[in-house]
C-alpha atoms as a PDB file:
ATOM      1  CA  UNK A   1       1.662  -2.114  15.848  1.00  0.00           C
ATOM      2  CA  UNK A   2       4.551  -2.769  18.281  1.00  0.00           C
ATOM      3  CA  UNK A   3       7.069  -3.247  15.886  1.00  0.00           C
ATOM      4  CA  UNK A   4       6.108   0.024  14.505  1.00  0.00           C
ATOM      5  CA  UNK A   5       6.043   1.219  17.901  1.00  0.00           C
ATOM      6  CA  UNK A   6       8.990   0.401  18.590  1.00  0.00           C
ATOM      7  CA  UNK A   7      10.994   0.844  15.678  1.00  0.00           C
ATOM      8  CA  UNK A   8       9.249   4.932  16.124  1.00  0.00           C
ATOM      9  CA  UNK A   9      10.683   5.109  19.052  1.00  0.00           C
ATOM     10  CA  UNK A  10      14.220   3.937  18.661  1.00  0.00           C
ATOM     11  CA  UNK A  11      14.665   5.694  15.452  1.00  0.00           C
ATOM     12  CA  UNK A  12      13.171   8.820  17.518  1.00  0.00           C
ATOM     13  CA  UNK A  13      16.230   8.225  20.120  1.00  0.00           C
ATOM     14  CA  UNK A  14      18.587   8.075  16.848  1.00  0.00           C
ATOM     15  CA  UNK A  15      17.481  11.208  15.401  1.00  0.00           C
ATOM     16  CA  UNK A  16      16.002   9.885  12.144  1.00  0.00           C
ATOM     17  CA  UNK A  17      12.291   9.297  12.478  1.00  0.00           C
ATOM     18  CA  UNK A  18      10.634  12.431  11.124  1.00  0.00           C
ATOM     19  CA  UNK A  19      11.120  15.625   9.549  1.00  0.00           C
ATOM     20  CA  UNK A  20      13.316  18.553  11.597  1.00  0.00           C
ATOM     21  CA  UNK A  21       9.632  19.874  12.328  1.00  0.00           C
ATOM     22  CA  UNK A  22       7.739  17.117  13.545  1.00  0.00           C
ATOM     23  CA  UNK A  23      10.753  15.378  15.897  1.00  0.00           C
ATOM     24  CA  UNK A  24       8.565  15.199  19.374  1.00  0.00           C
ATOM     25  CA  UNK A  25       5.650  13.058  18.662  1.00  0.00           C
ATOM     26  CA  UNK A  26       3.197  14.831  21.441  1.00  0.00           C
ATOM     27  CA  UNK A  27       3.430  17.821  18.986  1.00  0.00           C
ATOM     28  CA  UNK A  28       1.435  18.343  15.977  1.00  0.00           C
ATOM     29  CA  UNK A  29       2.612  20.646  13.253  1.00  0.00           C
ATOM     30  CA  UNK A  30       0.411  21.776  10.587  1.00  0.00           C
ATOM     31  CA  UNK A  31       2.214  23.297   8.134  1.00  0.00           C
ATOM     32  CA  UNK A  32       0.520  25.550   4.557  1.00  0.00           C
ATOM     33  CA  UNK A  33       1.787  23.909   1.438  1.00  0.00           C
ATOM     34  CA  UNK A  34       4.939  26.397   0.178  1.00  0.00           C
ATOM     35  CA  UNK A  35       6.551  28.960   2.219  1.00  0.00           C
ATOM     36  CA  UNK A  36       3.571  29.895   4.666  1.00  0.00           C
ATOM     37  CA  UNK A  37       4.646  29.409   8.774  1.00  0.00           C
ATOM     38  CA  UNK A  38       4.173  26.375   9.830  1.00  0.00           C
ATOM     39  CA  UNK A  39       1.959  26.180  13.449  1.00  0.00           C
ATOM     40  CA  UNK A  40       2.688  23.826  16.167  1.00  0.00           C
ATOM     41  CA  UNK A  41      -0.229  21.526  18.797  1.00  0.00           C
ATOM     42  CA  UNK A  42      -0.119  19.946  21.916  1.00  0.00           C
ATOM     43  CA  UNK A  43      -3.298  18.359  23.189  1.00  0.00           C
ATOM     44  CA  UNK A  44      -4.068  21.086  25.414  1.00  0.00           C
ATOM     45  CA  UNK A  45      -3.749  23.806  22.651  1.00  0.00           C
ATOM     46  CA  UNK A  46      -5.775  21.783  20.216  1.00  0.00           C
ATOM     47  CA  UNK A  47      -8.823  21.272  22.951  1.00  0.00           C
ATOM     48  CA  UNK A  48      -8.053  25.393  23.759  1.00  0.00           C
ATOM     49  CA  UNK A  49      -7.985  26.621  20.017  1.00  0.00           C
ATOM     50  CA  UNK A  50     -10.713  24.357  18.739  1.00  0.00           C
ATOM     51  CA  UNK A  51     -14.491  23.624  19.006  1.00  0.00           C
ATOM     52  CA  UNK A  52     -14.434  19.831  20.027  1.00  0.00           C
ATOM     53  CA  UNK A  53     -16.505  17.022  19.188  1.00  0.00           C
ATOM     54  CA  UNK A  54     -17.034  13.759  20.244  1.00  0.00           C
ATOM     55  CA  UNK A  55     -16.958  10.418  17.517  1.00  0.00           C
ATOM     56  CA  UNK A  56     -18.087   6.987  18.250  1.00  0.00           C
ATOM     57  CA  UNK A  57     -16.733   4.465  16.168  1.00  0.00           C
ATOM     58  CA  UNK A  58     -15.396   1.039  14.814  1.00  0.00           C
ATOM     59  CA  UNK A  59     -12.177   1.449  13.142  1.00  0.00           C
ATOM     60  CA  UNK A  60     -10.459  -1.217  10.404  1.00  0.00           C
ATOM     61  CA  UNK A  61      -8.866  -3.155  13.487  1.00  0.00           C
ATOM     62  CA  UNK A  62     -11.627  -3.176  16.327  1.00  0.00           C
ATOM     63  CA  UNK A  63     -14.155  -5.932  16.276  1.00  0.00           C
ATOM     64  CA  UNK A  64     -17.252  -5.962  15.213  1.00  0.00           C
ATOM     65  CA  UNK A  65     -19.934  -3.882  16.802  1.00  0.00           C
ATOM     66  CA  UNK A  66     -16.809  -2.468  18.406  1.00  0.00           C
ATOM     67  CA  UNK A  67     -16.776   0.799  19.012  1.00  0.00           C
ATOM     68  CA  UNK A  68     -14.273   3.703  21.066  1.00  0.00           C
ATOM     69  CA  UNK A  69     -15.349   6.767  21.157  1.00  0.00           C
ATOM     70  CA  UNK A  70     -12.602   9.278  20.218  1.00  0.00           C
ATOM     71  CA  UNK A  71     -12.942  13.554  20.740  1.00  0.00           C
ATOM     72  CA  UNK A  72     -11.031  16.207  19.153  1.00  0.00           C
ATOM     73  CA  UNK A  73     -11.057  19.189  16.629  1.00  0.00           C
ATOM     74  CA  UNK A  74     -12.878  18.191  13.112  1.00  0.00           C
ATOM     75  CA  UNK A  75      -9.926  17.992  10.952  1.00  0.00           C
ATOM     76  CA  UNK A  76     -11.718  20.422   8.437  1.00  0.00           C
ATOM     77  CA  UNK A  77     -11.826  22.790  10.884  1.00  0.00           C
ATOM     78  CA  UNK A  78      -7.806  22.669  11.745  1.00  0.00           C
ATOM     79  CA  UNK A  79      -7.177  22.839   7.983  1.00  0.00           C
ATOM     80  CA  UNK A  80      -9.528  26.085   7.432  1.00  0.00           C
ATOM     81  CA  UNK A  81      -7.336  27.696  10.236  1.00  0.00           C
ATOM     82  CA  UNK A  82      -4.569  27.097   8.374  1.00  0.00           C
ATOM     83  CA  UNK A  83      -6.342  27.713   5.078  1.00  0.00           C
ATOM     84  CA  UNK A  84      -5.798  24.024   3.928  1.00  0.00           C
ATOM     85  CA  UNK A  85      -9.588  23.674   3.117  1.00  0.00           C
ATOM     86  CA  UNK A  86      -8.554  24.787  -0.942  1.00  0.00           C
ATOM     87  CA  UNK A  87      -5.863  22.053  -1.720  1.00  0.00           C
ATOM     88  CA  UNK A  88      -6.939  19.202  -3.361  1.00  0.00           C
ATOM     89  CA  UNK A  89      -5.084  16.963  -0.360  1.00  0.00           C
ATOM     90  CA  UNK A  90      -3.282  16.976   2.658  1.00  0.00           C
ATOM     91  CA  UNK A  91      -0.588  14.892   3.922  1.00  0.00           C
ATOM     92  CA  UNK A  92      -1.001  13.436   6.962  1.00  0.00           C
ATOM     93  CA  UNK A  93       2.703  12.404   8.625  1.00  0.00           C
ATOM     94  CA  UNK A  94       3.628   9.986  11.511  1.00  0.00           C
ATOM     95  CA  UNK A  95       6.020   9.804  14.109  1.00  0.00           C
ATOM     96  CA  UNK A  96       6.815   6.573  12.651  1.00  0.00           C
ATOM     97  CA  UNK A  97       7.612   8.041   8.730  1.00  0.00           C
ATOM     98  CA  UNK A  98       4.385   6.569   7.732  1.00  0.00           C
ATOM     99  CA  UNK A  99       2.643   9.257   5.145  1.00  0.00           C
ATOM    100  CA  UNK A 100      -0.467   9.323   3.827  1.00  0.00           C
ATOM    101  CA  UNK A 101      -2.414  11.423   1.084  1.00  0.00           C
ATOM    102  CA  UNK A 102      -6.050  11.861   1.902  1.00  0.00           C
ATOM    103  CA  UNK A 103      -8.174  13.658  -0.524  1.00  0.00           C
ATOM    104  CA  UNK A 104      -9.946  17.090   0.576  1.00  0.00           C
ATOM    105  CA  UNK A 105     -13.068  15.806  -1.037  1.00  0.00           C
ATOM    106  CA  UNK A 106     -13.005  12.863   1.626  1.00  0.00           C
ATOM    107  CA  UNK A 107     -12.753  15.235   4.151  1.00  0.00           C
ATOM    108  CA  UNK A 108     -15.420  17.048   3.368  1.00  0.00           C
ATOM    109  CA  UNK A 109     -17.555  14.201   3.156  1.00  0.00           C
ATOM    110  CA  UNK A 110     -16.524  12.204   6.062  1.00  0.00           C
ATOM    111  CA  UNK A 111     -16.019  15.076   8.966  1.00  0.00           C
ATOM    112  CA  UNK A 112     -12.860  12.824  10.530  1.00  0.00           C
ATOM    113  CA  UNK A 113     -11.922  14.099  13.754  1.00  0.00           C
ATOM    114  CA  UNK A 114      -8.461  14.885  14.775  1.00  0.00           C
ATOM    115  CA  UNK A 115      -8.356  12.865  17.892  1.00  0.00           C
ATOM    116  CA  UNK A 116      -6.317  13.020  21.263  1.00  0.00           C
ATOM    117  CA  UNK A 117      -8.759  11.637  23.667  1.00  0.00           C
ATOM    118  CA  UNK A 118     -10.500   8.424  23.778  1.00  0.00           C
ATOM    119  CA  UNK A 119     -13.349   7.609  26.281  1.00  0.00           C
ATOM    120  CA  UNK A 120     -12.271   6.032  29.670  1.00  0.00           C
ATOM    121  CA  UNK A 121     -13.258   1.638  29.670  1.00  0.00           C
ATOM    122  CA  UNK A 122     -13.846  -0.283  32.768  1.00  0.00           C
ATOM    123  CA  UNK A 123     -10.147  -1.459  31.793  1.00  0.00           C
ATOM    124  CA  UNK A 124      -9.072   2.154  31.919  1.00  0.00           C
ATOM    125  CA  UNK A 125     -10.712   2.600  35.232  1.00  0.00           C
ATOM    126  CA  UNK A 126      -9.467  -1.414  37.274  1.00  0.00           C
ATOM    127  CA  UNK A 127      -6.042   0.040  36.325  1.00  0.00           C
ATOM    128  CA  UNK A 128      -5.991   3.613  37.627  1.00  0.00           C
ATOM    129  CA  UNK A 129      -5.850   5.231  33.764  1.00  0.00           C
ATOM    130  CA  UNK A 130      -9.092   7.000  34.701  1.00  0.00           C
ATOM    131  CA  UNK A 131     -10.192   8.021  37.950  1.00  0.00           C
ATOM    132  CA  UNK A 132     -14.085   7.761  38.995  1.00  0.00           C
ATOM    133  CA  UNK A 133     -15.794  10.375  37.101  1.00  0.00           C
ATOM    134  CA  UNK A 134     -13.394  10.710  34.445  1.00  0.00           C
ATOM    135  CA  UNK A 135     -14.900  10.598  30.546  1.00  0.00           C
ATOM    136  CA  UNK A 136     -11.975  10.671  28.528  1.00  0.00           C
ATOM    137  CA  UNK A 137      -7.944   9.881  28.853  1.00  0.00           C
ATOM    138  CA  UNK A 138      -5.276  11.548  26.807  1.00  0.00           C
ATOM    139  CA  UNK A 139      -3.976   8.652  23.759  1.00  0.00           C
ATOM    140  CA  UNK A 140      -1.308   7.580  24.172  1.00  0.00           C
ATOM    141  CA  UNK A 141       1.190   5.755  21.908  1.00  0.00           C
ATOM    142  CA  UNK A 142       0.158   2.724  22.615  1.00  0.00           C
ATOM    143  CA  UNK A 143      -3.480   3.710  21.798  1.00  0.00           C
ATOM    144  CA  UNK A 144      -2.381   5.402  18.016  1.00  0.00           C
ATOM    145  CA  UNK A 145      -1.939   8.853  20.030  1.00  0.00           C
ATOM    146  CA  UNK A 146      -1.343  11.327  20.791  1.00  0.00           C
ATOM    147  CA  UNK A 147      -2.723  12.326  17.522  1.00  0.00           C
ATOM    148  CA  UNK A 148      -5.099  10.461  15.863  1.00  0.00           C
ATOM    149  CA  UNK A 149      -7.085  10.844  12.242  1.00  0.00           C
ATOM    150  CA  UNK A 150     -10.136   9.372  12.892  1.00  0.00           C
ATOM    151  CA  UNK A 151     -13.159   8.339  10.668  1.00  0.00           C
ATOM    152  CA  UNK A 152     -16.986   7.290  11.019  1.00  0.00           C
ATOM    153  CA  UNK A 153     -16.488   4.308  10.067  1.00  0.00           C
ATOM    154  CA  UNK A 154     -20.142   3.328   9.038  1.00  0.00           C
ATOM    155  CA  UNK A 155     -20.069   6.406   6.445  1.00  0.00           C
ATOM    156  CA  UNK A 156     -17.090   5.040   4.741  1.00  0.00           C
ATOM    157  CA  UNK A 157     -18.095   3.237   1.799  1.00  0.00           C
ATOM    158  CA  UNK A 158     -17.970  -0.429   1.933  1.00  0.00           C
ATOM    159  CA  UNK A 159     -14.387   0.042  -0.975  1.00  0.00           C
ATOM    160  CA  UNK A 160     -12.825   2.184   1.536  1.00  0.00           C
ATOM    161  CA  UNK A 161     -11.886  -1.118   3.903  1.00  0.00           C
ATOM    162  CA  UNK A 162      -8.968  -1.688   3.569  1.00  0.00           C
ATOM    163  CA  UNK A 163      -8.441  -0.268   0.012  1.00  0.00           C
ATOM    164  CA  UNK A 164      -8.187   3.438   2.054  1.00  0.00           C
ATOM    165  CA  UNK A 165      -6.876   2.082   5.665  1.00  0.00           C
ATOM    166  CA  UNK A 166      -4.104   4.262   5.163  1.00  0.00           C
ATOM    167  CA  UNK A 167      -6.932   7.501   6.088  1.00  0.00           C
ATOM    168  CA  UNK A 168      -6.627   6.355   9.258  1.00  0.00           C
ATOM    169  CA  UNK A 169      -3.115   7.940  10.880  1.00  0.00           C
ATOM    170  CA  UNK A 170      -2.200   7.697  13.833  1.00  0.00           C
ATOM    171  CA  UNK A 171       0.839   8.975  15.505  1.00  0.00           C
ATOM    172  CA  UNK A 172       0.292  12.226  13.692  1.00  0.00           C
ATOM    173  CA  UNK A 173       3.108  14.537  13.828  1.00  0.00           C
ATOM    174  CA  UNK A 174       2.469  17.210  10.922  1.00  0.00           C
ATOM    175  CA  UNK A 175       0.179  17.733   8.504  1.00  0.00           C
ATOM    176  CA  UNK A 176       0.749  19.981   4.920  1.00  0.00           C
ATOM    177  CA  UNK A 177      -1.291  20.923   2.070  1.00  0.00           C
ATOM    178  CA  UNK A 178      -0.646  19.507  -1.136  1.00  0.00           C
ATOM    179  CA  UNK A 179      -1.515  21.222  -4.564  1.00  0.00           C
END
């Protein structure tokens, strides 16, 4: 992920990393499929615009009865806002190019969150991340922030790992419905 990382980052100082729309990576754009106006995110508009929830889970790269709790919007309802809930997908862009398709049907069924927080660790806490009392700390990039597609991992069916890993973006910079 540090390759990725940094390759992001110094293709972000060259200009080339992501579309025209989605070129400062603490911004999330979600955009209609076709001609529609395209709406941009920070953190603090997301956690103002949206009803959030909280999601404790594994993902495909923690370990084992690992688990990070994660809080954001419901990605379902972002994409009603933007009346992406009737496409048959989205696309899901990173700051790094990465793209991914993910079916509506899965997000229906799954309820992934659109992360930006993660809850605060002892770690978080011995290093002065969070202060005493805190619950959650923005993501970062080197946590897969500042946006974050996240899943409930023990919903997913057993097929989905890693046949669908690719569900799982992070670094998310824009998102568009696809017909």
């Amino acid at each position: 992920m540090r390759v990725s990382l940094l390759a992001a980052l110094m293709a972000g100082l060259l200009g080339v990393a992501s579309p025209a729309w989605a070129s400062d990576p603490t911004v999330l754009t979600v955009k209609p499929d076709g001609s529609g106006p395209a709406t941009s995110y920070t953190a603090d508009q997301l956690q103002s615009s949206y009803s959030i929830v909280t999601l404790k889970t594994e993902t495909p790269w923690t370990a084992k009865a690992e688990t990070i709790t994660y809080r954001g919007p419901l990605l379902m309802d972002v994409l009603k806002q933007h009346k992406l809930d009737g496409d048959v997908s989205i696309e899901a862009s990173a700051y790094n190019e990465f793209r991914s398709k993910i079916k509506m049907d899965e997000v229906r069924q799954y309820h992934p969150v659109l992360a930006y927080e993660r809850a605060c660790t002892k770690p978080d806490r011995d290093n002065g991340r969070c202060t005493p009392g805190q619950e959650f700390t923005r993501l970062t990039l080197d946590d897969s922030g500042p946006f974050f597609i996240v899943w409930p991992q023990d919903k997913l069916p057993p097929s989905y790992v890693p046949a669908r890993n690719a569900i799982w973006v992070w670094f998310v910079v824009s998102i568009r419905g696809v017909k």
